[in-house]
Protein backbone atom coordinates (compact mmCIF):
# COMPACT_ATOMS: atom_id res chain seq x y z
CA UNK A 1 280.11 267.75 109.16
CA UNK A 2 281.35 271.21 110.21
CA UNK A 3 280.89 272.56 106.45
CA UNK A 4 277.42 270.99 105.92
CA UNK A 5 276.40 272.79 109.58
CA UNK A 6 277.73 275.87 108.36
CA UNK A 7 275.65 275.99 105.13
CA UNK A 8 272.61 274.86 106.97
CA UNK A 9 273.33 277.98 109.01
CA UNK A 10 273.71 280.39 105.81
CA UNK A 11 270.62 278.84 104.45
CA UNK A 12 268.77 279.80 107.37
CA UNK A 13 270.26 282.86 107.92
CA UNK A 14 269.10 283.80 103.96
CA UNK A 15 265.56 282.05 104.83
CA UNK A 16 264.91 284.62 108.08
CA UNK A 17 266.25 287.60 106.09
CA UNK A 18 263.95 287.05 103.44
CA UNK A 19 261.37 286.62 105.75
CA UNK A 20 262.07 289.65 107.46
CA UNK A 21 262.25 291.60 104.05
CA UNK A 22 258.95 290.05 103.19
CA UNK A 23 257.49 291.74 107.09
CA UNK A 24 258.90 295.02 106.53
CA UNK A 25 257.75 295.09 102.75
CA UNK A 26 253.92 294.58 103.67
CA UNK A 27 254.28 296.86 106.54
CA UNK A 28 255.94 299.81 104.26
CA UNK A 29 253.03 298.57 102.30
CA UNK A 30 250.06 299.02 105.28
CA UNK A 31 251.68 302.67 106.09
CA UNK A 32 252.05 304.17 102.88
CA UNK A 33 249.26 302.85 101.12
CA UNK A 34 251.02 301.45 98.02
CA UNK A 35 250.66 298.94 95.64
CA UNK A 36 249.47 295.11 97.29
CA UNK A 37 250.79 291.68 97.30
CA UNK A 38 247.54 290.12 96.42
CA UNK A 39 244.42 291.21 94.26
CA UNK A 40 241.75 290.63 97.44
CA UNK A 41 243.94 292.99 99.09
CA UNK A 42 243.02 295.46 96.60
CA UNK A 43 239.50 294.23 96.53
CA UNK A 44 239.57 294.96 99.76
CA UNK A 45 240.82 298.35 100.00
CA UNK A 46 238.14 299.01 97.32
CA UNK A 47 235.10 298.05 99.43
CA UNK A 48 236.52 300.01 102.58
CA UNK A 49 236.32 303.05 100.31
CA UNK A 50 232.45 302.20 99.52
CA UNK A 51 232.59 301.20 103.32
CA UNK A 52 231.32 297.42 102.65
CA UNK A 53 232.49 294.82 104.89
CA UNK A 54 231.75 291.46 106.11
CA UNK A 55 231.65 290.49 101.97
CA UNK A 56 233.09 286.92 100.73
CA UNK A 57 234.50 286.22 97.37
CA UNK A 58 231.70 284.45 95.19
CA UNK A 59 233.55 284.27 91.84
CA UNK A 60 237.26 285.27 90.42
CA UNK A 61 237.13 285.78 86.82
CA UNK A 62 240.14 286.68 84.88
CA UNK A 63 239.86 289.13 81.49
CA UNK A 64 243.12 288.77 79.50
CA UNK A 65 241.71 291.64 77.00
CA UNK A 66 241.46 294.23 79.87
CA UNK A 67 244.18 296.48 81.78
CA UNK A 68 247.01 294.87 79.56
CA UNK A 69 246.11 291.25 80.26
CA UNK A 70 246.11 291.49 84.01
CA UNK A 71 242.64 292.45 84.79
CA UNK A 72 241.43 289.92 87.57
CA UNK A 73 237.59 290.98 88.43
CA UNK A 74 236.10 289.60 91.65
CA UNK A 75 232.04 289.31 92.82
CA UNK A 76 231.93 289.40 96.19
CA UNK A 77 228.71 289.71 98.63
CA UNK A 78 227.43 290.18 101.95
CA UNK A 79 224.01 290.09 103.08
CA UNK A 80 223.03 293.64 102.09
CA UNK A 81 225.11 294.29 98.84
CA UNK A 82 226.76 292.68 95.81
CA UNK A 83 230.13 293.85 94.64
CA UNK A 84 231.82 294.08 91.72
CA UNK A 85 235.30 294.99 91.56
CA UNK A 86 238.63 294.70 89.34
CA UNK A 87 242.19 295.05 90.20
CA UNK A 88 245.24 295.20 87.74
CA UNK A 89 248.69 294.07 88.37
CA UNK A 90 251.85 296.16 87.49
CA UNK A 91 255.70 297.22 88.51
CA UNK A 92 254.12 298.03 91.95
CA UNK A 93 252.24 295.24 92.88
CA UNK A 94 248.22 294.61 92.71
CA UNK A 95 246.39 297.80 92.08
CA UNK A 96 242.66 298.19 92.95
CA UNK A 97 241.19 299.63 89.37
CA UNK A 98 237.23 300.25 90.55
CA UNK A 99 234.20 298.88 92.03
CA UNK A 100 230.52 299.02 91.75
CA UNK A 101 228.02 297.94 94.48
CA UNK A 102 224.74 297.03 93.75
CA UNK A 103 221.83 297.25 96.69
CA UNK A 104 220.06 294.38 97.53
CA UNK A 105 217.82 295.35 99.95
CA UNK A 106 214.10 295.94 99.51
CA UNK A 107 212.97 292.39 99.05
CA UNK A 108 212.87 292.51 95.23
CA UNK A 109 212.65 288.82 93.53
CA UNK A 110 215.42 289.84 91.71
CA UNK A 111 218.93 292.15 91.59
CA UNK A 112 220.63 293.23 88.78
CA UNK A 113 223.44 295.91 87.73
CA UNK A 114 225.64 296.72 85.02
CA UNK A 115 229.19 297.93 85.10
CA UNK A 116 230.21 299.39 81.22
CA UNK A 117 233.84 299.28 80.88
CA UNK A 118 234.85 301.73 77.23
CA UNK A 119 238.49 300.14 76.07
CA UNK A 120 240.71 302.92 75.50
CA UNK A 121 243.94 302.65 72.41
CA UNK A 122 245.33 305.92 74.24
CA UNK A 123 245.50 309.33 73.28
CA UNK A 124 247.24 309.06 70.46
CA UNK A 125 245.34 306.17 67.92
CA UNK A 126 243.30 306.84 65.43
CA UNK A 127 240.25 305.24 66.86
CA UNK A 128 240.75 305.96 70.45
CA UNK A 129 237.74 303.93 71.99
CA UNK A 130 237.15 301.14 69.94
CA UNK A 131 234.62 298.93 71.71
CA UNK A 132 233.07 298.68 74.90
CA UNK A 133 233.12 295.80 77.48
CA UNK A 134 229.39 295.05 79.52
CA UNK A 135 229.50 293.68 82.94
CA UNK A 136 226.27 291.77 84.24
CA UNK A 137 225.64 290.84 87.67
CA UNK A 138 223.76 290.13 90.69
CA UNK A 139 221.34 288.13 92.92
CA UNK A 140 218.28 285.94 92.80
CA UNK A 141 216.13 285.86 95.84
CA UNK A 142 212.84 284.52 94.24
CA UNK A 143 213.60 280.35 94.45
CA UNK A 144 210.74 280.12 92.03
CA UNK A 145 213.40 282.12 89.38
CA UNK A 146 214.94 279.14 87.10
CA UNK A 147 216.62 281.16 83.77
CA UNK A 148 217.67 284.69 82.90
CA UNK A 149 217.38 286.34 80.20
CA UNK A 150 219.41 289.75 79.61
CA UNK A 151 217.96 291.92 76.47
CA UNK A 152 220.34 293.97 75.72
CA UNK A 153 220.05 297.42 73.92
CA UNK A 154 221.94 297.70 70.41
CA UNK A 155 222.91 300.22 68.57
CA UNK A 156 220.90 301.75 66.55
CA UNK A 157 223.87 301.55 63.76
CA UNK A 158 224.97 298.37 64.52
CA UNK A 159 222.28 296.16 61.82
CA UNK A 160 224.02 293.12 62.53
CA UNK A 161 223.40 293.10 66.62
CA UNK A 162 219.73 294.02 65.25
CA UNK A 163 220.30 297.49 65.08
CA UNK A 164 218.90 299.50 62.55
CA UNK A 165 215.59 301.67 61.93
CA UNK A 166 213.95 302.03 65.80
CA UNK A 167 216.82 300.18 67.27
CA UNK A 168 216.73 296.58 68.37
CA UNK A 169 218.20 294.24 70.82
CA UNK A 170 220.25 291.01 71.95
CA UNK A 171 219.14 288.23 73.63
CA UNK A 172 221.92 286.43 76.24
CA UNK A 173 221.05 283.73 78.78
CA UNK A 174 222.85 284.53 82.49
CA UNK A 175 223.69 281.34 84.12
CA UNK A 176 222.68 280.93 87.71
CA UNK A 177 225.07 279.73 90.37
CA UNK A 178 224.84 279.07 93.60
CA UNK A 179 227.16 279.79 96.93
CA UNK A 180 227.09 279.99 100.38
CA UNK A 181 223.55 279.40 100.59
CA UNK A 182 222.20 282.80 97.86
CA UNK A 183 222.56 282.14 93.94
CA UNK A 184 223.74 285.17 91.92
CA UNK A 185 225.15 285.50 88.18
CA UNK A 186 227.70 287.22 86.13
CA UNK A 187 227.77 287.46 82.57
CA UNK A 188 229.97 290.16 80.19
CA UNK A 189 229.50 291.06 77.02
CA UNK A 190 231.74 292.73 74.10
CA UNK A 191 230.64 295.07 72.08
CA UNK A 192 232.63 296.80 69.05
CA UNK A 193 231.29 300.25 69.74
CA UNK A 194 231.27 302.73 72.18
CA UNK A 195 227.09 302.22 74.02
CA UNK A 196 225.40 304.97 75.23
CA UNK A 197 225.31 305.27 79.51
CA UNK A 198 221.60 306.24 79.11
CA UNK A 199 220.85 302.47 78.70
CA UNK A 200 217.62 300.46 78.50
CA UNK A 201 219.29 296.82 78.75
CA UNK A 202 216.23 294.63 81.47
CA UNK A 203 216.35 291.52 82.50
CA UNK A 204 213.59 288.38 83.06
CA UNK A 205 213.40 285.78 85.24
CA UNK A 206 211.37 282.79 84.49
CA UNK A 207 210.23 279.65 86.54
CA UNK A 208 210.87 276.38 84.98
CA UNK A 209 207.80 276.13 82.46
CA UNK A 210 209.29 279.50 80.82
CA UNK A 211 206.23 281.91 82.61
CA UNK A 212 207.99 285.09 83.52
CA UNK A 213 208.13 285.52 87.27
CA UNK A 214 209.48 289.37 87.21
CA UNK A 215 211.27 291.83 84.86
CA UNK A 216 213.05 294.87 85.47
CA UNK A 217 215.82 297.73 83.96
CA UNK A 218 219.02 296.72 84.95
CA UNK A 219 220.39 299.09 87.45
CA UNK A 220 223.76 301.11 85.97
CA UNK A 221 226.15 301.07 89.13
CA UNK A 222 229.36 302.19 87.19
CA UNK A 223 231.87 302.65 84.29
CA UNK A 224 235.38 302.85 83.91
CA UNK A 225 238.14 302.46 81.07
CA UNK A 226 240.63 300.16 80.24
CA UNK A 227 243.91 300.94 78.77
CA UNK A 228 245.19 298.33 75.73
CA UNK A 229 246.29 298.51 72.31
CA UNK A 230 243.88 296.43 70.19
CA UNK A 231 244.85 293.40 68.38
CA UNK A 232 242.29 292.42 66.08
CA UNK A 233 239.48 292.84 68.42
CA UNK A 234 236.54 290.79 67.75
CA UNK A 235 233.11 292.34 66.95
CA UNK A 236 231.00 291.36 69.91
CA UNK A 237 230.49 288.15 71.68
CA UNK A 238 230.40 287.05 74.98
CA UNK A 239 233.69 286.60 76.70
């Protein structure tokens, strides 16, 4: 009996250190402003720097192909403002990568931004930035809104994404979703080239008989990079 006790007692002993370790860790953590224990920490940190608050997590998407197969990108939205925002994990911890914030005030039908991510091979491959990774997102105020349709600019090189002579474009369909009362979307979009920021990508909504209720440019709220050797990267497609 006195043995079992006494492991009980080392148990608990190892049970209080390591939550102690675990206290001072996120504390060293709070003051020194270092990598986090969780991604919506880092989400976090990245809205205080836009100073948003008051936002809740609408959708968690992971993207194995980004920041080394750790990229975790969260939408998140408060009454005012949609968010979207991608952390990375390494060595350190969860690492808040960037964030774009797209306005929804003004009573507009319909909100809509882009966030163009180029994917980087690093300074020393042949074909440095080999593709480019298109971020969709936003809200949809208009109830009367049913389907969206993104028409996306191609390249004027690329003949197969109806490129060419004058240019062309891609048709993709944004599902709508709904949460905590508002319905919003996110769509991305792969694209084996690097695109041009000056872009001309729009968006319609339509009701449910297909009439188009409102159109508009898609708002460019940021771009980043991402760091990864490619592997056979595939030429375009949604992801």
């Amino acid at each position: 009996m006195k043995r079992r006790k006494k492991l009980l007692t080392r148990r608990r002993r190892a049970l209080r250190c390591a939550a102690a370790a675990l206290v001072l860790l996120l504390l060293a953590q709070s003051l020194l402003h270092t990598a986090l224990l969780l991604p919506i920490q880092a989400v976090r940190r990245s809205e205080d720097r836009l100073g948003v608050q008051g936002t809740r997590v609408i959708r968690r998407q992971w993207k194995p192909d980004l920041h080394n197969g750790t990229a975790l990108f969260y939408l998140t939205a408060n009454d005012r403002a949609v968010l979207l925002s991608d952390t990375f994990f390494d060595a350190q911890g969860w690492l808040p990568k960037s964030a774009s914030l797209l306005d929804c005030t003004g009573g507009k039908p319909l909100h809509a931004g882009e966030r163009i991510i180029l994917l980087d091979a690093g300074e020393d491959a042949e074909n440095r930035y080999y593709g480019t990774h298109l971020f969709f997102y936003g809200r949809v105020d208009d109830p009367a809104i049913e389907t969206l349709e993104i028409q996306l600019q191609a390249d004027p090189d690329d003949e197969a994404a109806g490129g060419g002579a004058g240019g062309g474009s891609v048709s993709l369909t944004a599902p709508i979703f709904q949460k905590s009362g508002r319905r919003y979307f996110l769509l991305d979009y792969r694209m084996p080239f690097l695109v041009n920021f000056a872009r001309e990508d729009r968006i319609v909504g339509r009701d449910a008989a297909g009439n188009t209720v409102t159109e508009l440019r898609i708002e460019l709220t940021g771009n980043s990079s991402s760091r990864r050797t490619p592997r056979g990267a595939e030429a375009g497609g949604s992801t």
